[in-house]
Protein backbone atom coordinates (compact mmCIF):
# COMPACT_ATOMS: atom_id res chain seq x y z
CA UNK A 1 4.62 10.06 -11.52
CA UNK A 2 6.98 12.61 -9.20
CA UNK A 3 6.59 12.52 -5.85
CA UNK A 4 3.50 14.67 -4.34
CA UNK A 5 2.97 16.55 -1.12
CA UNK A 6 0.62 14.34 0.79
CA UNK A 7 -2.08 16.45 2.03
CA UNK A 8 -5.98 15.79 2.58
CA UNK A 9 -6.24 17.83 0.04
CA UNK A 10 -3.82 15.65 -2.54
CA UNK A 11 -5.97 12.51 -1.31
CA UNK A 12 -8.80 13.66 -1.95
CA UNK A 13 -7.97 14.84 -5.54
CA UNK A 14 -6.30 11.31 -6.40
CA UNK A 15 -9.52 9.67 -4.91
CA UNK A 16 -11.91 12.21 -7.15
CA UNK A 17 -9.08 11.31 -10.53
CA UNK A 18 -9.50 7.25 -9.87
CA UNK A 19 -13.31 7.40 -9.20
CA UNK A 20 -13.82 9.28 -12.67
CA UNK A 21 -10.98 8.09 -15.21
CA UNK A 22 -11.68 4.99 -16.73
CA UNK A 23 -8.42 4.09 -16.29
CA UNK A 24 -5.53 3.51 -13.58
CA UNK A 25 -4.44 6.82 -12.74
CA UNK A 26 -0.67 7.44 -11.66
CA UNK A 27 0.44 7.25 -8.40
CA UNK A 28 4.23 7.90 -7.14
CA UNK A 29 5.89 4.89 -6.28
CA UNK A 30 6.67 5.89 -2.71
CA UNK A 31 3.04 6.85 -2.16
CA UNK A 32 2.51 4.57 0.20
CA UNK A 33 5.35 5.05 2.21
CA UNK A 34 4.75 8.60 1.96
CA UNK A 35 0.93 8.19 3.13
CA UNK A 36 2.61 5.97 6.44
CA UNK A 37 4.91 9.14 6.98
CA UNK A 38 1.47 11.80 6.89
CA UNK A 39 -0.52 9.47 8.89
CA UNK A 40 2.61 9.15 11.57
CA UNK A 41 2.83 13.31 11.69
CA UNK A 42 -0.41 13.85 11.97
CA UNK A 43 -1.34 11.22 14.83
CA UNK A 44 1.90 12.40 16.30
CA UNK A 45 0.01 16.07 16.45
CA UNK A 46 -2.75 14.44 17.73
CA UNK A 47 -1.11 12.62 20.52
CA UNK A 48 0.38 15.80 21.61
CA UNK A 49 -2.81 18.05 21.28
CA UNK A 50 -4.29 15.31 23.56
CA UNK A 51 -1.65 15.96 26.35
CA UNK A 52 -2.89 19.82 26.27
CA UNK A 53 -5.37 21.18 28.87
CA UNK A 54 -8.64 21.34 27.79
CA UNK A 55 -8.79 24.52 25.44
CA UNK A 56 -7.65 22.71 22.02
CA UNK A 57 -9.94 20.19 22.49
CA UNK A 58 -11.51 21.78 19.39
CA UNK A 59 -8.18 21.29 17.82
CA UNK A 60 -7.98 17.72 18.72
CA UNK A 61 -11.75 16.59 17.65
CA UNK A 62 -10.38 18.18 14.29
CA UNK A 63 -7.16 16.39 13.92
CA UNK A 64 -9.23 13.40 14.72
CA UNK A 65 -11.77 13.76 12.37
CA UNK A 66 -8.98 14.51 9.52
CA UNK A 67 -7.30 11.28 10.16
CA UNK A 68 -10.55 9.23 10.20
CA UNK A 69 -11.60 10.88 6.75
CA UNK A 70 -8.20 9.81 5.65
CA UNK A 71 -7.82 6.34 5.92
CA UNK A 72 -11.66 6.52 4.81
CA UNK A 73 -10.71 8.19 1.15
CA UNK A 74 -7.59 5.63 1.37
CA UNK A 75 -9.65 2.68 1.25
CA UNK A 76 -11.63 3.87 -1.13
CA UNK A 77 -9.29 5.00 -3.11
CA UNK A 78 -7.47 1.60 -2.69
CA UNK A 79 -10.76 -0.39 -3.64
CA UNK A 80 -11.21 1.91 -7.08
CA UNK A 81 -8.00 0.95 -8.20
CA UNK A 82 -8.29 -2.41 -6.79
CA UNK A 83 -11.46 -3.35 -9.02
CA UNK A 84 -9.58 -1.61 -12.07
CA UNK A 85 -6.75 -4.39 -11.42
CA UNK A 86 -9.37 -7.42 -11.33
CA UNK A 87 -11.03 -6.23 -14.74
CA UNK A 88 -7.88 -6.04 -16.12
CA UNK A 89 -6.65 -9.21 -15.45
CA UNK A 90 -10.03 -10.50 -16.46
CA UNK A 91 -9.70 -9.60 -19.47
CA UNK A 92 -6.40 -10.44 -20.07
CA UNK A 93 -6.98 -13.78 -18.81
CA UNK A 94 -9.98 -14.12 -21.47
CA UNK A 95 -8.35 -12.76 -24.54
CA UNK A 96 -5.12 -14.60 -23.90
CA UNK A 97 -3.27 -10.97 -24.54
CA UNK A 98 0.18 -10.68 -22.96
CA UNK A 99 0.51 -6.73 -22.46
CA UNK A 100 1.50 -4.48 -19.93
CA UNK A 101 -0.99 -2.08 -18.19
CA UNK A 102 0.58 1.42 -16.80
CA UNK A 103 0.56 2.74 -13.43
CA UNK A 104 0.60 0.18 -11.37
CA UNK A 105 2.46 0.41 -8.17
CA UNK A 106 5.24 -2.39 -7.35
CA UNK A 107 3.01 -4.50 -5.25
CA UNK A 108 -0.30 -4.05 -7.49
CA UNK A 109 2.13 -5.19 -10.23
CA UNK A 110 2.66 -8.35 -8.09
CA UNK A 111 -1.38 -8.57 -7.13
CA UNK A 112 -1.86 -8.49 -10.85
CA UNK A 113 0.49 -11.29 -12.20
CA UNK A 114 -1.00 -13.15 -9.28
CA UNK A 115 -4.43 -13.35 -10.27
CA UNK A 116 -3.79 -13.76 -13.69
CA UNK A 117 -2.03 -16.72 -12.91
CA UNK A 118 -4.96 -17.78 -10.98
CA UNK A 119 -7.80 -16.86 -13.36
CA UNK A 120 -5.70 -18.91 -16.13
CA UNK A 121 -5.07 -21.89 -14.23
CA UNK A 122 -8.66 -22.33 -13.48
CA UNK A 123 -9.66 -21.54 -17.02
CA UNK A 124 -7.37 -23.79 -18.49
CA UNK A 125 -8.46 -26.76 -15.78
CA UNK A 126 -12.02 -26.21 -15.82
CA UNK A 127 -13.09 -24.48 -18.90
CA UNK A 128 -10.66 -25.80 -21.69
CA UNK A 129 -11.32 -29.70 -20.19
CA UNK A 130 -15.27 -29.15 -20.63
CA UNK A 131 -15.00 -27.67 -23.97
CA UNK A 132 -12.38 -30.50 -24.94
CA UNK A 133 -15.09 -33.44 -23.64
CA UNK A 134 -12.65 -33.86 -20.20
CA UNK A 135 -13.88 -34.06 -16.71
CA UNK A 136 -12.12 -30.51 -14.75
CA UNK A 137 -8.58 -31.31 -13.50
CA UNK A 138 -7.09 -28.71 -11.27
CA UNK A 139 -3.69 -28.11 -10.37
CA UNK A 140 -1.80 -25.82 -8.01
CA UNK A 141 -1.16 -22.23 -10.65
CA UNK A 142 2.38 -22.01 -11.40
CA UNK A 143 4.91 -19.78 -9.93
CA UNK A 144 2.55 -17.95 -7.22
CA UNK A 145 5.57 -17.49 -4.14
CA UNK A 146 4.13 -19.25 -0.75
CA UNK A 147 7.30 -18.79 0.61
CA UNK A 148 7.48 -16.21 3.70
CA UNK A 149 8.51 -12.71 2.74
CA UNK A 150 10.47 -10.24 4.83
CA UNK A 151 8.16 -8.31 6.61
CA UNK A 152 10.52 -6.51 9.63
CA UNK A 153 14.23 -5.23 9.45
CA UNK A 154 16.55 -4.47 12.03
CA UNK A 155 18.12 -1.25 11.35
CA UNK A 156 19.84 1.33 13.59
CA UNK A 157 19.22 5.07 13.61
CA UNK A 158 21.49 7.36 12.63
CA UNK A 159 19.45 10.77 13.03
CA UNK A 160 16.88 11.29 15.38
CA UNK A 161 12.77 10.12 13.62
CA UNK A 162 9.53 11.26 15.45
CA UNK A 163 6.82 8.67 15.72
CA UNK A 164 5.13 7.26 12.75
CA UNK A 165 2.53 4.52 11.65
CA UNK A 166 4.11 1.55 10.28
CA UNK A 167 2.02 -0.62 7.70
CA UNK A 168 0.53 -2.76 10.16
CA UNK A 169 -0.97 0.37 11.68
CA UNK A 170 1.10 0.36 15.00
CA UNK A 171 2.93 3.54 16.41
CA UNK A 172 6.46 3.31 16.10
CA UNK A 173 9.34 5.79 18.12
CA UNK A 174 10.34 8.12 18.67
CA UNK A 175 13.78 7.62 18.03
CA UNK A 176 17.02 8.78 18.81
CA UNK A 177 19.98 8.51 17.18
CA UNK A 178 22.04 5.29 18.05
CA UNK A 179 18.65 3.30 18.87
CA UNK A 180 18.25 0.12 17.49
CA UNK A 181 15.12 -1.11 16.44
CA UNK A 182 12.74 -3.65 14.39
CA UNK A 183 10.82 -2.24 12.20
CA UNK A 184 8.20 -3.46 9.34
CA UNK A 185 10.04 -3.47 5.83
CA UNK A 186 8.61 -1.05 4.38
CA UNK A 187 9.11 1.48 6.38
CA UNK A 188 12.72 0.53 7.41
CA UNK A 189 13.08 0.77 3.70
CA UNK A 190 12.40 4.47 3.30
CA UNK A 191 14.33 5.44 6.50
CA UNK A 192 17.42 3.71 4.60
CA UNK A 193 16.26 5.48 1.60
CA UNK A 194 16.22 8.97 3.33
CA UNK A 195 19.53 8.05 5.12
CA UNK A 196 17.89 8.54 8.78
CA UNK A 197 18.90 4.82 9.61
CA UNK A 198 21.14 1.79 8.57
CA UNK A 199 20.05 -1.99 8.18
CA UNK A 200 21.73 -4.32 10.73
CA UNK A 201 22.54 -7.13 9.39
């Protein structure tokens, strides 16, 4: 799927396409980074309708309401698609059928393969011992990472960003160009993308 405006509007309709499609709808794979860069605007209007006198207080009980009714349709949206993963891998883990199952994002890809792995190596240790006369033997499932993974970069600006919300839902910037900074991954990922900032290395 191309990349969309994000808009409350454009949330709303992907939350309203998930909740009444049987299947996983399409998403763009920068959506989330592309949600962390609406939710960053708009608290960054918010922050400065807040330093106003008094008469857009209006404005601001508005801008606050929009951002709470966002990141309420996000989690909904996120559980809808969420339960559509766990069915699927249900199933897949019941019928023994290797296939692959369309629009999922990178990291639902990876939330996927890791509960198949799960839901098999339970199967396998409980249910295939009882049905083969066998007390349930249980082993760690194969090939799930433990291991750490990368979760800030350091990375130097070369254009000037406004403030934004990083993944773990903390205000970042603004920056200017030349600052240096340590950022989570994700979103030091689409600044390098967008050519507003370099990794240090």
């Amino acid at each position: 799927m191309s990349d969309i405006t994000i808009t409350y509007e454009t949330i709303y309709e992907l939350l309203r396409k998930e909740k009444y499609e049987t299947e996983l709808q399409p998403l763009s794979q920068t959506f989330f980074s592309n949600v962390i860069e609406y939710l960053g605007e708009k608290q960054t209007i918010l922050e400065s309708q807040k330093s106003q006198n008094s008469i857009f207080s209006k404005e601001t009980e508005k801008t606050e309401k929009q951002i709470q009714n966002v990141k309420r349709i996000l989690k909904e949206l996120y559980e809808k698609r969420e339960n559509k993963i766990i069915q699927l891998a249900l199933f897949s883990s019941r019928t023994n059928l290797s296939q692959e199952y369309q629009n999922m994002l990178s990291e639902e890809q990876e939330f996927f393969n890791s509960l198949l792995k799960l839901l098999d190596n339970y199967r396998t240790g409980i249910l295939d011992n009882i049905l083969n006369l066998k007390l349930p033997v249980l082993s760690p499932p194969k090939d799930i990472k433990t291991e750490n993974k990368e979760t800030s970069k350091l990375i130097r600006f070369i254009h000037p960003v406004p403030k934004f919300v990083g993944e773990d839902l903390k205000i970042y910037g603004p920056f200017s160009e030349e600052d240096i900074a340590n950022i989570p991954a994700r979103a030091a990922n689409v600044l390098i993308n967008k050519k507003r900032a370099q990794e240090i290395k």
